[in-house]
C-alpha atoms as a PDB file:
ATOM      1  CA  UNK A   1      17.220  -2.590  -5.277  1.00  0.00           C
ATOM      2  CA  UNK A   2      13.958  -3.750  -6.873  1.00  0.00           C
ATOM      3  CA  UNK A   3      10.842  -2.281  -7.203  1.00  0.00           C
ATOM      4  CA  UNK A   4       7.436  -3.724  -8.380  1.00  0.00           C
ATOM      5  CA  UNK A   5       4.980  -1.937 -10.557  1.00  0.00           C
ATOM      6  CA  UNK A   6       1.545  -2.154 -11.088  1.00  0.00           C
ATOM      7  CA  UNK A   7       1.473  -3.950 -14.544  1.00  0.00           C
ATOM      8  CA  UNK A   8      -1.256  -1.833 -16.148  1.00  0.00           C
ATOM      9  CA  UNK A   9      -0.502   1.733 -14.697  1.00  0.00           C
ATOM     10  CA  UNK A  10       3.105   1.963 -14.437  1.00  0.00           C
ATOM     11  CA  UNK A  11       3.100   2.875 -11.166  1.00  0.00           C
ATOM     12  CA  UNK A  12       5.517   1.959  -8.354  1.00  0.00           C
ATOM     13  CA  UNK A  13       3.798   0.209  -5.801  1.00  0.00           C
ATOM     14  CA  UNK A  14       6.029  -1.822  -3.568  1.00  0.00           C
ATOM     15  CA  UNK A  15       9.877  -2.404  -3.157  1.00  0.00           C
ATOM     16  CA  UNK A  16      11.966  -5.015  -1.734  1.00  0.00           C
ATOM     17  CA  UNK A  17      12.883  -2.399   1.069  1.00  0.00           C
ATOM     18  CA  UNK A  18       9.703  -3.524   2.932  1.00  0.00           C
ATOM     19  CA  UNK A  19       9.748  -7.459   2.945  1.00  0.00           C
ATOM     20  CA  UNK A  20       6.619  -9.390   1.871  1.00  0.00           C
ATOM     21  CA  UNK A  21       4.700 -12.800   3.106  1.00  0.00           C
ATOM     22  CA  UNK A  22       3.011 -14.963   0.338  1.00  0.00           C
ATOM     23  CA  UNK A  23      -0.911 -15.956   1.444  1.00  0.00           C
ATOM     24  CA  UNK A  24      -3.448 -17.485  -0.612  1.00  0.00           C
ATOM     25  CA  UNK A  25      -0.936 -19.663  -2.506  1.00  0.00           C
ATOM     26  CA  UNK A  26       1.078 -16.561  -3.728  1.00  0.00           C
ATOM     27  CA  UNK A  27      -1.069 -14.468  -5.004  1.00  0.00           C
ATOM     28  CA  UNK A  28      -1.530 -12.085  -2.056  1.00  0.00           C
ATOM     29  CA  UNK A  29       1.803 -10.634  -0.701  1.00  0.00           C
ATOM     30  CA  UNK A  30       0.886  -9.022   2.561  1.00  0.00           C
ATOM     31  CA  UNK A  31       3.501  -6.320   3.762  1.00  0.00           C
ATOM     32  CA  UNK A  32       3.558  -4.361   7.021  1.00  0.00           C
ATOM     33  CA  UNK A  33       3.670  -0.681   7.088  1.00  0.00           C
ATOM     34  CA  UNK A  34       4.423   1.287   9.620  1.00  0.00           C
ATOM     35  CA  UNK A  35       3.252   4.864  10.918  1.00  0.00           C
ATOM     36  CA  UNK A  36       6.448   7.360  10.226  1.00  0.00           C
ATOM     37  CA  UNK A  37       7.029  11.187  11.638  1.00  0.00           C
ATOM     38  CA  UNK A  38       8.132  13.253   8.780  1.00  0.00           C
ATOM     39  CA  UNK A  39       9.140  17.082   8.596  1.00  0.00           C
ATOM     40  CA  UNK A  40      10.687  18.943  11.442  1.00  0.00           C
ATOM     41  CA  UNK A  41      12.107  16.874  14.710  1.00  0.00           C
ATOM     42  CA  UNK A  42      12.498  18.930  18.178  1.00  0.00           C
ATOM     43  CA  UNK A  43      15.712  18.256  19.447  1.00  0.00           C
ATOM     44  CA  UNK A  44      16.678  19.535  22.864  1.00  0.00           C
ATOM     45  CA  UNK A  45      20.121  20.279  23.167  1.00  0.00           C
ATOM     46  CA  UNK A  46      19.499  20.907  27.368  1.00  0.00           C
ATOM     47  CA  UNK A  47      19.750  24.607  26.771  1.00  0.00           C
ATOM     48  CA  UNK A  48      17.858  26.707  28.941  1.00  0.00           C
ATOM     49  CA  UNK A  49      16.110  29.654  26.633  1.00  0.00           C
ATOM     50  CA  UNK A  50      14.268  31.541  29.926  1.00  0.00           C
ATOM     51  CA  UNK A  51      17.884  31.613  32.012  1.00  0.00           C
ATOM     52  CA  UNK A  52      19.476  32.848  28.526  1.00  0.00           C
ATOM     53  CA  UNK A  53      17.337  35.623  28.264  1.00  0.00           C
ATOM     54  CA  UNK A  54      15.970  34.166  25.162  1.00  0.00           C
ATOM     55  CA  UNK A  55      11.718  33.185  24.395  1.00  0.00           C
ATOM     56  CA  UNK A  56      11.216  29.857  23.081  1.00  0.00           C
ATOM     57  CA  UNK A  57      10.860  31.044  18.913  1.00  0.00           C
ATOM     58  CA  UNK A  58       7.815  28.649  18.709  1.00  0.00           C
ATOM     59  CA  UNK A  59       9.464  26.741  15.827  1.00  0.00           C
ATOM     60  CA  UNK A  60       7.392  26.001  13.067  1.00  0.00           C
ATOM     61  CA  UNK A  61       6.187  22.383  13.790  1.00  0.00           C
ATOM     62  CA  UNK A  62       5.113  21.227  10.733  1.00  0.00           C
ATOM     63  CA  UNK A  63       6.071  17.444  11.656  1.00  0.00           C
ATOM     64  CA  UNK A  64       3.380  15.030  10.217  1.00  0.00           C
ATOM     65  CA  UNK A  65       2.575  11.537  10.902  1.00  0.00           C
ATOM     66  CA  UNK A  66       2.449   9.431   7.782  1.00  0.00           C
ATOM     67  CA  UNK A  67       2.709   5.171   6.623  1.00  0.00           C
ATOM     68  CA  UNK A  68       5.746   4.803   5.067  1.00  0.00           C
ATOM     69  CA  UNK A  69       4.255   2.503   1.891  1.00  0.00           C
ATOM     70  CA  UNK A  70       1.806   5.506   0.858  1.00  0.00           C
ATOM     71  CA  UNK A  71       4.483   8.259   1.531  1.00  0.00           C
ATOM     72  CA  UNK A  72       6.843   5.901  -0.371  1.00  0.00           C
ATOM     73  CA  UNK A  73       5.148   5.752  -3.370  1.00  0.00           C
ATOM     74  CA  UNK A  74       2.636   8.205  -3.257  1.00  0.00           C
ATOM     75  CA  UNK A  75      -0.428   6.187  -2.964  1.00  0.00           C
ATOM     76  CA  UNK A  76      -4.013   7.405  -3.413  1.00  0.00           C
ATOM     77  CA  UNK A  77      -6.317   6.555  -1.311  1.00  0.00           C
ATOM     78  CA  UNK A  78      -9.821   5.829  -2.850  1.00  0.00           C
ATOM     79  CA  UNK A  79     -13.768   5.242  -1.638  1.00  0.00           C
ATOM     80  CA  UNK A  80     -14.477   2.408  -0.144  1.00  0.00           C
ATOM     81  CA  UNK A  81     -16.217  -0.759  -2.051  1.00  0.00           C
ATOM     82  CA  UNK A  82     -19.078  -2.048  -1.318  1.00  0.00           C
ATOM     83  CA  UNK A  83     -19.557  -5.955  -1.759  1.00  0.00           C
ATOM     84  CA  UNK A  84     -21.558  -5.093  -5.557  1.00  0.00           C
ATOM     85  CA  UNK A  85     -18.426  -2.622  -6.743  1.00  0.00           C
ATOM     86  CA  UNK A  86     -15.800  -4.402  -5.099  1.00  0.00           C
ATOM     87  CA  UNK A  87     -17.157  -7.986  -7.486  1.00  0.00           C
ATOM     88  CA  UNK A  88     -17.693  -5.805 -10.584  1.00  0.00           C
ATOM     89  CA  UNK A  89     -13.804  -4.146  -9.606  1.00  0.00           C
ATOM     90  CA  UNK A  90     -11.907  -7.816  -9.409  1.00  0.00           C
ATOM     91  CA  UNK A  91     -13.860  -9.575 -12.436  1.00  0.00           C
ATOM     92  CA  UNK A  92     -12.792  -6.357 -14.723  1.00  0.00           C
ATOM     93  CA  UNK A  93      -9.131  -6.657 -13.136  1.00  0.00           C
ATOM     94  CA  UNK A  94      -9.250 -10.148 -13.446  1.00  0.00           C
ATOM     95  CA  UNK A  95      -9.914  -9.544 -17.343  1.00  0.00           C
ATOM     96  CA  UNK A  96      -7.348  -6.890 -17.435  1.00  0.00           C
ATOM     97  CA  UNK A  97      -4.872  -8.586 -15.865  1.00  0.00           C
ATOM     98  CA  UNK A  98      -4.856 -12.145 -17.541  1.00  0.00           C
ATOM     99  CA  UNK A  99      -4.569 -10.106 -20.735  1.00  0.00           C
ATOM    100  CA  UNK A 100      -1.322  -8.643 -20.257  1.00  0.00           C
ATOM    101  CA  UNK A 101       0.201 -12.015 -18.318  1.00  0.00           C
ATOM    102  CA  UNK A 102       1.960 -14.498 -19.763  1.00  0.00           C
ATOM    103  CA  UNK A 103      -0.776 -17.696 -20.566  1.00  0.00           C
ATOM    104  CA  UNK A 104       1.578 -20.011 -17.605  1.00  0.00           C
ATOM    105  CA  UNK A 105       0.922 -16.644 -14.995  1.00  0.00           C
ATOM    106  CA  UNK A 106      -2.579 -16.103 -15.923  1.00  0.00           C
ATOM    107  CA  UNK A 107      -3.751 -19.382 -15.305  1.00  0.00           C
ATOM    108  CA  UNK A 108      -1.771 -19.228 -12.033  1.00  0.00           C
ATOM    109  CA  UNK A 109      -3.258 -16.149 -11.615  1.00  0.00           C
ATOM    110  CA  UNK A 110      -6.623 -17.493 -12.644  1.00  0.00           C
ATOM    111  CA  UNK A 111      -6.465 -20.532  -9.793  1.00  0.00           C
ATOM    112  CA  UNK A 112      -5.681 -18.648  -6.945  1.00  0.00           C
ATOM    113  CA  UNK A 113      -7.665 -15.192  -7.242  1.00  0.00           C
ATOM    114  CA  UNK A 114     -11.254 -16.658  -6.097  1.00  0.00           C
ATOM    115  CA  UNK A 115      -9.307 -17.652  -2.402  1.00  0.00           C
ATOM    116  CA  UNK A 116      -7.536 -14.075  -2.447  1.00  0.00           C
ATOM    117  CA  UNK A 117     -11.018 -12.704  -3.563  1.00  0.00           C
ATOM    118  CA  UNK A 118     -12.830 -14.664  -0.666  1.00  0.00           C
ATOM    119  CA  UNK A 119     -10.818 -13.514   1.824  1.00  0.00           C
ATOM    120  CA  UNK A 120     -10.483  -9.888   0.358  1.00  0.00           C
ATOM    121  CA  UNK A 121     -14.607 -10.221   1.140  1.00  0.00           C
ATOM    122  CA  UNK A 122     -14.208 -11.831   4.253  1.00  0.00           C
ATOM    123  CA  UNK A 123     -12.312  -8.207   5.799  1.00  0.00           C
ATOM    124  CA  UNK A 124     -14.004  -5.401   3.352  1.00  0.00           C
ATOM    125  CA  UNK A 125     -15.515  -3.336   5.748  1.00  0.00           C
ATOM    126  CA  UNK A 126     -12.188  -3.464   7.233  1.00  0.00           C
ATOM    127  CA  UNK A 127     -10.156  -2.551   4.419  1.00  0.00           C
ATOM    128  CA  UNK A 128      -8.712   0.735   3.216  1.00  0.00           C
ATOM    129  CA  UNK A 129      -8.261   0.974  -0.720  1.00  0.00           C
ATOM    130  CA  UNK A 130      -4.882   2.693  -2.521  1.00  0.00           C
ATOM    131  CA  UNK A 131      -4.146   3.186  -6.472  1.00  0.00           C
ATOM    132  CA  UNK A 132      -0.886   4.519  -7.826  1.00  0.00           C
ATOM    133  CA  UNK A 133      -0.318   7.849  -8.197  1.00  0.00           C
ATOM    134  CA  UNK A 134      -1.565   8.253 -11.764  1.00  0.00           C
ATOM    135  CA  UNK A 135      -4.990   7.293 -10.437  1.00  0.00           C
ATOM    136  CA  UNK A 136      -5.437   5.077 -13.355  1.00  0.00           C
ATOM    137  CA  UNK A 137      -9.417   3.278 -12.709  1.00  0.00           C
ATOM    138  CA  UNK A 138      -8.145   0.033 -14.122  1.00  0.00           C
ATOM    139  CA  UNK A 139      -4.690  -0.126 -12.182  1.00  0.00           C
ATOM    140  CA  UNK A 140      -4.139  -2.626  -9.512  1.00  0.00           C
ATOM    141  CA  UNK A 141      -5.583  -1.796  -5.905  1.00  0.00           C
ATOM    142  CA  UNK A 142      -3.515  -1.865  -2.856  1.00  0.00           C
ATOM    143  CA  UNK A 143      -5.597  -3.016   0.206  1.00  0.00           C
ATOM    144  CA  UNK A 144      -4.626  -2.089   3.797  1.00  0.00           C
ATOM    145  CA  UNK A 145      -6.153  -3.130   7.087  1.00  0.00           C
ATOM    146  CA  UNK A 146      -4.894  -3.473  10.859  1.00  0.00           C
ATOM    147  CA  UNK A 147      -4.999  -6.223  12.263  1.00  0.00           C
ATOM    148  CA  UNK A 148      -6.302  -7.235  15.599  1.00  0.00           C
ATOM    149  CA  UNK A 149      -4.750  -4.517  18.463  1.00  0.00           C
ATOM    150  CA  UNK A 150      -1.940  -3.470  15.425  1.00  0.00           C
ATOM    151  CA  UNK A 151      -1.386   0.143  15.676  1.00  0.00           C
ATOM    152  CA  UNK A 152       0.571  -0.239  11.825  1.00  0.00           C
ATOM    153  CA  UNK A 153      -1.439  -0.928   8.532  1.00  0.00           C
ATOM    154  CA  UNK A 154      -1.022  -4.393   6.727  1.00  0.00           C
ATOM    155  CA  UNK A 155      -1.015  -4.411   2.837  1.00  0.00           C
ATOM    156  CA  UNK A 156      -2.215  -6.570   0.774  1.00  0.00           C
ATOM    157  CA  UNK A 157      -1.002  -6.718  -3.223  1.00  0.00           C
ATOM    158  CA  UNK A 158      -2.215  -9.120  -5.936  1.00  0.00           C
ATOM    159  CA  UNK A 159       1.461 -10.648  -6.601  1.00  0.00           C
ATOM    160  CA  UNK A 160       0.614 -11.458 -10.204  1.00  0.00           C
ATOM    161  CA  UNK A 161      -0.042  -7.393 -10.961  1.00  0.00           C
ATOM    162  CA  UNK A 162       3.592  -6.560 -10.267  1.00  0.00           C
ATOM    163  CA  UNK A 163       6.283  -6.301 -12.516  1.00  0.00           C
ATOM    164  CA  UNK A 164      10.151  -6.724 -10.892  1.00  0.00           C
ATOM    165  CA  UNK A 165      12.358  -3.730 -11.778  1.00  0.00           C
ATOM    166  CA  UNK A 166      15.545  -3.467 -11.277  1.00  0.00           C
ATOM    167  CA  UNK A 167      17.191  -0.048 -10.181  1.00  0.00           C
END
């Protein structure tokens, strides 16, 4: 199994359980979530409780409707950016990250982020913003949005802000 991290938190963020598609010349990866039930699950067994002389016990339903990616790997959700913060947020990251990535990746990097950034604009009041879970303010950003009529979240990850670990 692999999983990425965010390169400057640590954090898990992504694994190769949930498959990814390359936009913007690789360095988006968008992945699909999808909306999970987790906790208790009524099963009926066809058993009759009135005609066994037995009330329904009103089982505690604590069942709770979560996205797998978040649950996963314990995303944070954050405020929303506006357009000013959401600039000032990718030129620090872009700093950040192109010190920590090899000088072949950043420039890669480097390239490709003003066509990820552009089309990051293009859906902000759209998008939904996750960290890791050690909330780190400089740590990569997941974004997630639904796409036209999708009832599951998309997620967007800047590929270049991962790290592949093997487990």
């Amino acid at each position: 199994m692999l999983v990425y991290q965010d390169l400057l938190s640590g954090d898990e963020l992504l694994s190769d359980s949930f498959p990814y598609k390359e936009l913007e010349n690789g360095v988006l990866w968008e992945v699909e979530g999808k909306w999970v039930v987790q906790g208790p699950v009524d099963v009926d067994i066809g058993a009759n409780p009135s005609a066994e002389g037995g009330e329904d016990e009103g089982v505690d339903d604590s069942a709770v409707k979560v996205v797998d990616i978040v649950d996963t790997f314990r995303l944070q959700e954050q405020p929303p950016f506006d357009k000013k913060s959401f600039v000032a947020y990718i030129k620090k990251y872009i700093k950040n990250l192109t010190a920590v990535l090899e000088p072949e990746k950043a420039d890669e990097f480097k390239k490709g982020v003003e066509g990820a950034t552009k089309f990051l604009l293009s859906k902000l009041k759209d998008l939904q913003f996750f960290v890791g879970e050690s909330m780190k303010d400089d740590a990569t950003v997941v974004f997630a949005y639904y796409k036209d009529g999708a009832t599951n979240p998309t997620f967007l990850y800047f590929s270049h802000g991962l790290k592949e670990i093997k487990c």
